[in-house]
Protein backbone atom coordinates (compact mmCIF):
# COMPACT_ATOMS: atom_id res chain seq x y z
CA UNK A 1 14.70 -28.53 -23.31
CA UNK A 2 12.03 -26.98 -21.33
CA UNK A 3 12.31 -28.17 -17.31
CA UNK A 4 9.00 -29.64 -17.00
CA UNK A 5 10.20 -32.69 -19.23
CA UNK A 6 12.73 -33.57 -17.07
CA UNK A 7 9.85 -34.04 -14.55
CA UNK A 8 7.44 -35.83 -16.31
CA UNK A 9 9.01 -39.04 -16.24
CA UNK A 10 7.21 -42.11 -14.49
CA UNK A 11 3.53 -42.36 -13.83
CA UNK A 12 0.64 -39.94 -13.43
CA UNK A 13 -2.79 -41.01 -12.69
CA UNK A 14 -5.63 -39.06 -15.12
CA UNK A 15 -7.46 -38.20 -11.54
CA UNK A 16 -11.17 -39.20 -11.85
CA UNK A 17 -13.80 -36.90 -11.01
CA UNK A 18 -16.03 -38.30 -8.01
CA UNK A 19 -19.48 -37.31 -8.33
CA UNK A 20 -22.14 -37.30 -5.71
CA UNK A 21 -25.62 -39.45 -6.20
CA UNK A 22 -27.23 -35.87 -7.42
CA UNK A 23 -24.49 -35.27 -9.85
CA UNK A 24 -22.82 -32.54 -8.42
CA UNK A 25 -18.82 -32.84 -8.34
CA UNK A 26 -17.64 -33.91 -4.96
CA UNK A 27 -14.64 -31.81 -4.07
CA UNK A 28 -13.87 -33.40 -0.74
CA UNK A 29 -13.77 -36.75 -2.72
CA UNK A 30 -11.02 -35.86 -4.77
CA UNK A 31 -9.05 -33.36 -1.96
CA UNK A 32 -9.00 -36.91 -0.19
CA UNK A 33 -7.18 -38.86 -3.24
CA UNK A 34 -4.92 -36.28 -3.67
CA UNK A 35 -3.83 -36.73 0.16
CA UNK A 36 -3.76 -40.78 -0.77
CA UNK A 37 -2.16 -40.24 -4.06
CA UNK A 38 0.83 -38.21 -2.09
CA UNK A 39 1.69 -40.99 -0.26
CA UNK A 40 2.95 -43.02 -3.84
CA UNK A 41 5.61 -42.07 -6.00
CA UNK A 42 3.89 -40.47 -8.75
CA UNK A 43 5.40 -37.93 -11.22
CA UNK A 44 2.52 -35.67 -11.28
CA UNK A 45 -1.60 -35.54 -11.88
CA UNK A 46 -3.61 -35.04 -15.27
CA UNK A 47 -6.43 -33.40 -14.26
CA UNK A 48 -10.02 -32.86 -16.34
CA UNK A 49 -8.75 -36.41 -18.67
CA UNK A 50 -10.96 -38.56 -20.35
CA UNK A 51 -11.24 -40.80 -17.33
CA UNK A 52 -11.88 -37.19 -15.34
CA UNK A 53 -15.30 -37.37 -17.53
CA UNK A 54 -14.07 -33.42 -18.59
CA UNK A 55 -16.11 -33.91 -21.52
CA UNK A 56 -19.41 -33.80 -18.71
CA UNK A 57 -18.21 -31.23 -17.34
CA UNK A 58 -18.45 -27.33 -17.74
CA UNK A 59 -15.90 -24.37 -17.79
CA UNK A 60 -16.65 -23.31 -13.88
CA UNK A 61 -16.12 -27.18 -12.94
CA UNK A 62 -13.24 -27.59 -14.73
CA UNK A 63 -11.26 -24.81 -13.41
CA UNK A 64 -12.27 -25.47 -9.92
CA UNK A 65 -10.87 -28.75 -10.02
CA UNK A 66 -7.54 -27.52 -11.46
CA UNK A 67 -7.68 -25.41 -8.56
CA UNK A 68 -7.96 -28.16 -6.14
CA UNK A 69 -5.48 -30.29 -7.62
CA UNK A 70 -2.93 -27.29 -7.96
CA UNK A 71 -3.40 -26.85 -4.20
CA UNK A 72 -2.96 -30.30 -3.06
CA UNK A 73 0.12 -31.52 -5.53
CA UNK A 74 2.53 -30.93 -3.29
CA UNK A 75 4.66 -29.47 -5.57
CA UNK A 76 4.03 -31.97 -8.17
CA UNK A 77 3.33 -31.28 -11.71
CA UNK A 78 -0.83 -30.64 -12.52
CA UNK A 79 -1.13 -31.13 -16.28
CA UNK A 80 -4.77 -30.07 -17.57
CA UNK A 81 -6.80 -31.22 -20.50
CA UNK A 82 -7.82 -28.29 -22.34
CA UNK A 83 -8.74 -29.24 -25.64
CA UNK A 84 -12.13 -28.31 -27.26
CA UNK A 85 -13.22 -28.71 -30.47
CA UNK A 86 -12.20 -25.20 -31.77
CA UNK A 87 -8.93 -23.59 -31.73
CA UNK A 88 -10.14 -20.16 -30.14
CA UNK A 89 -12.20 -22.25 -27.52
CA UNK A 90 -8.64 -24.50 -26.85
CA UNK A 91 -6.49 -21.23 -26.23
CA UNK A 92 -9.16 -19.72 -24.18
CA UNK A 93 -9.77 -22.56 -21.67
CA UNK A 94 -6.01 -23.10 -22.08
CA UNK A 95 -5.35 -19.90 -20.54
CA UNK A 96 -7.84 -20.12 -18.35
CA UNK A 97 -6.35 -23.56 -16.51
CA UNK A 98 -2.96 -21.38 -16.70
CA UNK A 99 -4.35 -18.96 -14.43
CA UNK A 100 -5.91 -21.49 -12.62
CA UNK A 101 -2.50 -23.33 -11.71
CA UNK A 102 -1.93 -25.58 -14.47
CA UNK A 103 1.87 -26.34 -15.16
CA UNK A 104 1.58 -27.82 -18.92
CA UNK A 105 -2.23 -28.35 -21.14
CA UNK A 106 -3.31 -31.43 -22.58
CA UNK A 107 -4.73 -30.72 -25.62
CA UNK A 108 -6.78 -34.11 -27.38
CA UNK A 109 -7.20 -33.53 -31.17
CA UNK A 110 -10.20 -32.29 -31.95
CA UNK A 111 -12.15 -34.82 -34.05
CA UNK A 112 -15.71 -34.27 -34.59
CA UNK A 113 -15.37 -33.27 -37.88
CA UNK A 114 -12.87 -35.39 -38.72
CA UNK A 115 -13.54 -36.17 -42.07
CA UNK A 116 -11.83 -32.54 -42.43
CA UNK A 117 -9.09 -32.91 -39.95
CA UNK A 118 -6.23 -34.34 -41.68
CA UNK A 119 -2.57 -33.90 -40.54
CA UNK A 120 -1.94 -30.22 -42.03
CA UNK A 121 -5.71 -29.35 -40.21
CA UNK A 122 -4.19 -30.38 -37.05
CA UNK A 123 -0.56 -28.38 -37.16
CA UNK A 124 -2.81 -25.51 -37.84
CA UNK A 125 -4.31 -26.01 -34.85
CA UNK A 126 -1.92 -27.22 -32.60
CA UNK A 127 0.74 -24.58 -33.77
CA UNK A 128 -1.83 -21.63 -32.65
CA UNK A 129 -2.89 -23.16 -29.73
CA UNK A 130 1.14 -24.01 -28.67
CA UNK A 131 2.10 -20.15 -29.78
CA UNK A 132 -0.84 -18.54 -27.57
CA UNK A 133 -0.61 -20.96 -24.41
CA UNK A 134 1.49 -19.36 -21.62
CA UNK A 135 1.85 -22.85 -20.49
CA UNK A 136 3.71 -25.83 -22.19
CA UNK A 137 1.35 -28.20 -24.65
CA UNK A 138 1.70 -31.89 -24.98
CA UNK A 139 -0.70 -33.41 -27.72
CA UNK A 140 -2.77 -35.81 -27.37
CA UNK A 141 -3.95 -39.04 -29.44
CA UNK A 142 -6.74 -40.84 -28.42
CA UNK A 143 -8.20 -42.90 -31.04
CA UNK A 144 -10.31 -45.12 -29.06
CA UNK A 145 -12.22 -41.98 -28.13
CA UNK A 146 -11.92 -39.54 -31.04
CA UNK A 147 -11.48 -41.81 -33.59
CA UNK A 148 -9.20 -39.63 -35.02
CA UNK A 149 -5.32 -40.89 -34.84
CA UNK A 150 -2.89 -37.89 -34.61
CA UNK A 151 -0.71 -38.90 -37.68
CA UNK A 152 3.38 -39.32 -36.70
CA UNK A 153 4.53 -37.05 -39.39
CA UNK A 154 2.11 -34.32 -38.00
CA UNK A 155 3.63 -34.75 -34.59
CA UNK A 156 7.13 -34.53 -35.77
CA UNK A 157 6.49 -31.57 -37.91
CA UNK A 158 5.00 -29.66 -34.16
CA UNK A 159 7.86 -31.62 -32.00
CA UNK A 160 9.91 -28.89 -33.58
CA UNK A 161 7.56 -26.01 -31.73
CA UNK A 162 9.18 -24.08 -28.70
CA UNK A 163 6.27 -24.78 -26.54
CA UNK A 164 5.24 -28.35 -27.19
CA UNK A 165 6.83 -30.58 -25.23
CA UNK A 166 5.80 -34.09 -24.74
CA UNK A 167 2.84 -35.97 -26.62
CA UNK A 168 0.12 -38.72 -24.16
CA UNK A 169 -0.34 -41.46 -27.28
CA UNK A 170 -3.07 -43.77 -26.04
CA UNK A 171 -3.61 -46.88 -28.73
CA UNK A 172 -0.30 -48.22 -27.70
CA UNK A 173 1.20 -48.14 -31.63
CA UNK A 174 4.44 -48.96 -30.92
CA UNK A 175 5.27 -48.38 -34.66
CA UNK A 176 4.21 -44.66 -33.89
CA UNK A 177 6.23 -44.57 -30.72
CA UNK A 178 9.10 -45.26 -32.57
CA UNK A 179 9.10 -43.07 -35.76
CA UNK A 180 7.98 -40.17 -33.26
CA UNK A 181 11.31 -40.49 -30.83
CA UNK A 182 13.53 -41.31 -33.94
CA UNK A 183 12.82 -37.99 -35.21
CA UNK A 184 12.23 -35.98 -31.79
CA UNK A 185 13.90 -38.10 -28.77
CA UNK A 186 13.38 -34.89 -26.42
CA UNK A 187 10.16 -34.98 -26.89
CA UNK A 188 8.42 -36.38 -23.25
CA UNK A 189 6.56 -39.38 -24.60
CA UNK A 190 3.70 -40.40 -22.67
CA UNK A 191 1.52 -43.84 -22.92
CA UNK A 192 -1.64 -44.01 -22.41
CA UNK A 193 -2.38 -47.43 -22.72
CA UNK A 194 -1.41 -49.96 -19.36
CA UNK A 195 -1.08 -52.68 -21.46
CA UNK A 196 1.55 -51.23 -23.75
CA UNK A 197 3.25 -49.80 -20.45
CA UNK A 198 6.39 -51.77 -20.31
CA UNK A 199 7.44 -52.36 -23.81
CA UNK A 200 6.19 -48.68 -24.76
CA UNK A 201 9.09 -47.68 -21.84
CA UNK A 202 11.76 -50.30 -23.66
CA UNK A 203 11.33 -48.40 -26.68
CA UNK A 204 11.92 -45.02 -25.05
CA UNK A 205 8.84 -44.04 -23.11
CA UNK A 206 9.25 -41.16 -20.44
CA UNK A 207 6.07 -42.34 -18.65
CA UNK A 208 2.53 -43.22 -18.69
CA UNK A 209 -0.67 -41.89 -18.29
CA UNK A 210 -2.38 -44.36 -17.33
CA UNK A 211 -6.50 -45.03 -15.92
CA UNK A 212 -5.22 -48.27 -13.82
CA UNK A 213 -2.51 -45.93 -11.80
CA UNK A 214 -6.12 -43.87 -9.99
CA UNK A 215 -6.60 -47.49 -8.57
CA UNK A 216 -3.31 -49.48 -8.01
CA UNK A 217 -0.87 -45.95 -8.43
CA UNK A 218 1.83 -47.79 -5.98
CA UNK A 219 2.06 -50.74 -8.48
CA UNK A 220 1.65 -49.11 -11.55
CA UNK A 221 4.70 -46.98 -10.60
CA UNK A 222 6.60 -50.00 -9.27
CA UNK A 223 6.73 -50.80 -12.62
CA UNK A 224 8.24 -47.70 -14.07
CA UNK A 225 10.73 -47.90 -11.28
CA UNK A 226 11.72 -51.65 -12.58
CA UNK A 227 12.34 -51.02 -16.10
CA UNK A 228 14.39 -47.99 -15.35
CA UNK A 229 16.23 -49.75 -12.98
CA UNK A 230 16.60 -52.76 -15.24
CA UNK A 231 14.78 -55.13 -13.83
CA UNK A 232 13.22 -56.22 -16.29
CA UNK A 233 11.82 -59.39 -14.48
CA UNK A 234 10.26 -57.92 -11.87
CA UNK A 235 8.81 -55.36 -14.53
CA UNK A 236 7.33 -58.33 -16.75
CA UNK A 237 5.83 -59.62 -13.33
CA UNK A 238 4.34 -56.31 -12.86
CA UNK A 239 3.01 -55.55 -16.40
CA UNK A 240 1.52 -59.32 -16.74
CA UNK A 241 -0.61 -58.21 -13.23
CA UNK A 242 -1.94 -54.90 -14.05
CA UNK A 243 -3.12 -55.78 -17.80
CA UNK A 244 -6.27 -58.12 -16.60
CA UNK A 245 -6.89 -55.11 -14.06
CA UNK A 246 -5.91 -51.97 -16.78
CA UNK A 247 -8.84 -53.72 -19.11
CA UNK A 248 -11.29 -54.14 -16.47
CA UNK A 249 -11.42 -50.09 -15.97
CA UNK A 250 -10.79 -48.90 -19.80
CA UNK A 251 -12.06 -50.72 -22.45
CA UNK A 252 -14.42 -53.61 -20.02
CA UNK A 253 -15.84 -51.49 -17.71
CA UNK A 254 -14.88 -47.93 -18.87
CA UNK A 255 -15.10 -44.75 -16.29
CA UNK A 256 -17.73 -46.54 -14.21
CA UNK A 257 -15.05 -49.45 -13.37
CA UNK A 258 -12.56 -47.40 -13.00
CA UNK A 259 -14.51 -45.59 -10.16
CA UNK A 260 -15.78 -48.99 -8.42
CA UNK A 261 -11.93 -50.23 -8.79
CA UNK A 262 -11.15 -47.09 -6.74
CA UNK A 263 -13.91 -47.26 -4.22
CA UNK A 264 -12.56 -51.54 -3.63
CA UNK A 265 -9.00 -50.01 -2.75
CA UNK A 266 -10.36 -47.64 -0.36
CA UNK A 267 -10.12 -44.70 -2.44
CA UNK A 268 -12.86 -41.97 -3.72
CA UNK A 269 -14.29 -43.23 -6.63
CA UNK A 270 -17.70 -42.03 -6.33
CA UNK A 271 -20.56 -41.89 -8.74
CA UNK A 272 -19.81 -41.29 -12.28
CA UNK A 273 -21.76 -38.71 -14.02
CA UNK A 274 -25.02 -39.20 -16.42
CA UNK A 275 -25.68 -40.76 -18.64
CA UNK A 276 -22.63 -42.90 -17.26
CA UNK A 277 -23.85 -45.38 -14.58
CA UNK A 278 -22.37 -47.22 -11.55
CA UNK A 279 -21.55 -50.94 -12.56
CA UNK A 280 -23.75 -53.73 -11.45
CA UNK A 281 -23.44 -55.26 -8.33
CA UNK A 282 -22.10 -58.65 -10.53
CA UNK A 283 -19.28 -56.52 -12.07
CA UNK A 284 -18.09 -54.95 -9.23
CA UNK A 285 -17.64 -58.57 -7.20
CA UNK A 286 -15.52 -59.39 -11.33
CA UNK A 287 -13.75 -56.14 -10.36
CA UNK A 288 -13.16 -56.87 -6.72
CA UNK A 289 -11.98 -60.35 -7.66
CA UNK A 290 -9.44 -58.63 -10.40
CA UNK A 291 -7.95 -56.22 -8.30
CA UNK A 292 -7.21 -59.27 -5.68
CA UNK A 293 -5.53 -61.27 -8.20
CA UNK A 294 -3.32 -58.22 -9.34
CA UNK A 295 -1.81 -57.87 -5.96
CA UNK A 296 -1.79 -61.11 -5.88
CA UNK A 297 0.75 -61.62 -8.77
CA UNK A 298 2.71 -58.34 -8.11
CA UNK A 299 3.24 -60.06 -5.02
């Protein structure tokens, strides 16, 4: 078992990108939530995510801000999204975030022509991309997104690949989950989805990466720390106050209300990138509101 999944259990926060007013990427922004972020018990960053808006973002950008994250993890794990649409493009940025400081890629399934991108299409890709990388790969489903599910028996079949070690699944299938660790149980299984959080970790979970950890990272992890330690009270208590919250920056408010949910807890949101716009002054007050009554009930 490589050493890096014996790390990546508990919660890492997909770090958001904060963008100035003129679009430009605000490095100072996100220096600053690293220093906040140290202060929780995380197990480690994803950096250039979807909620990192890497898809705006180009090459130059992208390895800058792997750079500034790899400087200010303290020694935690920096896990970089890397996947483009082609295979020679994936290995390419892939070891160009190595070089960059990058522990292990993050590699989404390439899905824009997806009609052609059945499960043999993907171990194809995957396989080349996981032999080439000089870093560790962990794939990643995101269905919402792509609309392209990675398919379980596709997984398995690269589970058995030296270099991949852990998969972030993000549509919170449980049945997926499941089938997946059945076959592969070293395998570092991440969630991606906040509201599948606690029983995705009952079934056998190593962690989550999850949007709703860049706001509330101290309860989101509280909640990791509950179910491994049994308490499985205090973690239903937990998961029932972070779902209203976990919707109101994914699939409510999306990237925008993610960044206002981060601004309201006095971190560095910032503006998200065009053609994405702030939320309205209405919706933040609705976020505002939602992030009280989290704490509130985690209380």
């Amino acid at each position: 078992m490589h050493d890096l999944v014996s790390r990546l259990r508990g919660v890492l926060p997909p770090l958001v990108t904060p963008f100035r007013e003129d679009g430009g990427v605000d490095l100072a922004a996100f220096e600053r939530n690293l220093e906040a972020y140290a202060e929780a018990p995380l197990a480690g960053y994803l950096v250039l995510g979807s909620n990192g808006e890497a898809c705006a973002l180009d090459e130059n950008e992208k390895l800058q801000l792997v750079r500034v994250a790899r400087a200010g993890a303290r020694g935690r794990p920096v896990l970089a999204g890397t996947g483009l649409e082609s295979t020679r493009g994936t290995i390419e940025l892939t070891r160009r975030a190595a070089e960059a400081g990058a522990d292990a890629a993050l590699v989404v399934t390439p899905h824009y022509f997806k009609s052609q991108l059945g499960g043999d299409a993907l171990v194809r890709h995957y396989e080349a991309v996981a032999t080439a990388a000089p870093i560790p790969v962990l794939l990643y489903s995101v269905p919402g997104y792509t609309g392209l599910p990675l398919p379980a028996a596709a997984a398995i079949r690269l589970a058995a690949h030296p270099n991949v070690i852990g998969i972030k699944e993000s549509s919170g299938d449980m049945g997926f989950l499941s089938r997946v660790l059945g076959a592969a149980p070293d395998l570092s299984f991440l969630c991606g989805s906040a509201g599948a959080f606690y029983p995705a970790l009952c079934a056998g979970a190593t962690g989550g990466i999850l949007a709703v950890a860049c706001a509330e990272p101290r309860l989101t992890a509280a909640l990791f720390e509950a179910t491994r330690a049994g308490d499985h009270e205090r973690a239903r208590t937990l998961q029932r106050a972070l779902v209203p919250l976990a919707a109101a920056v994914t699939t409510v408010h999306g990237v925008p209300g993610l960044k206002a949910a981060m601004d309201l807890a006095g971190l560095a949101g910032g503006w998200p990138r065009a053609p994405l716009a702030p939320v309205s002054p209405a919706v933040r007050e609705e976020i505002r509101e939602t992030l009280a009554r989290a704490r509130s009930a985690a209380a």
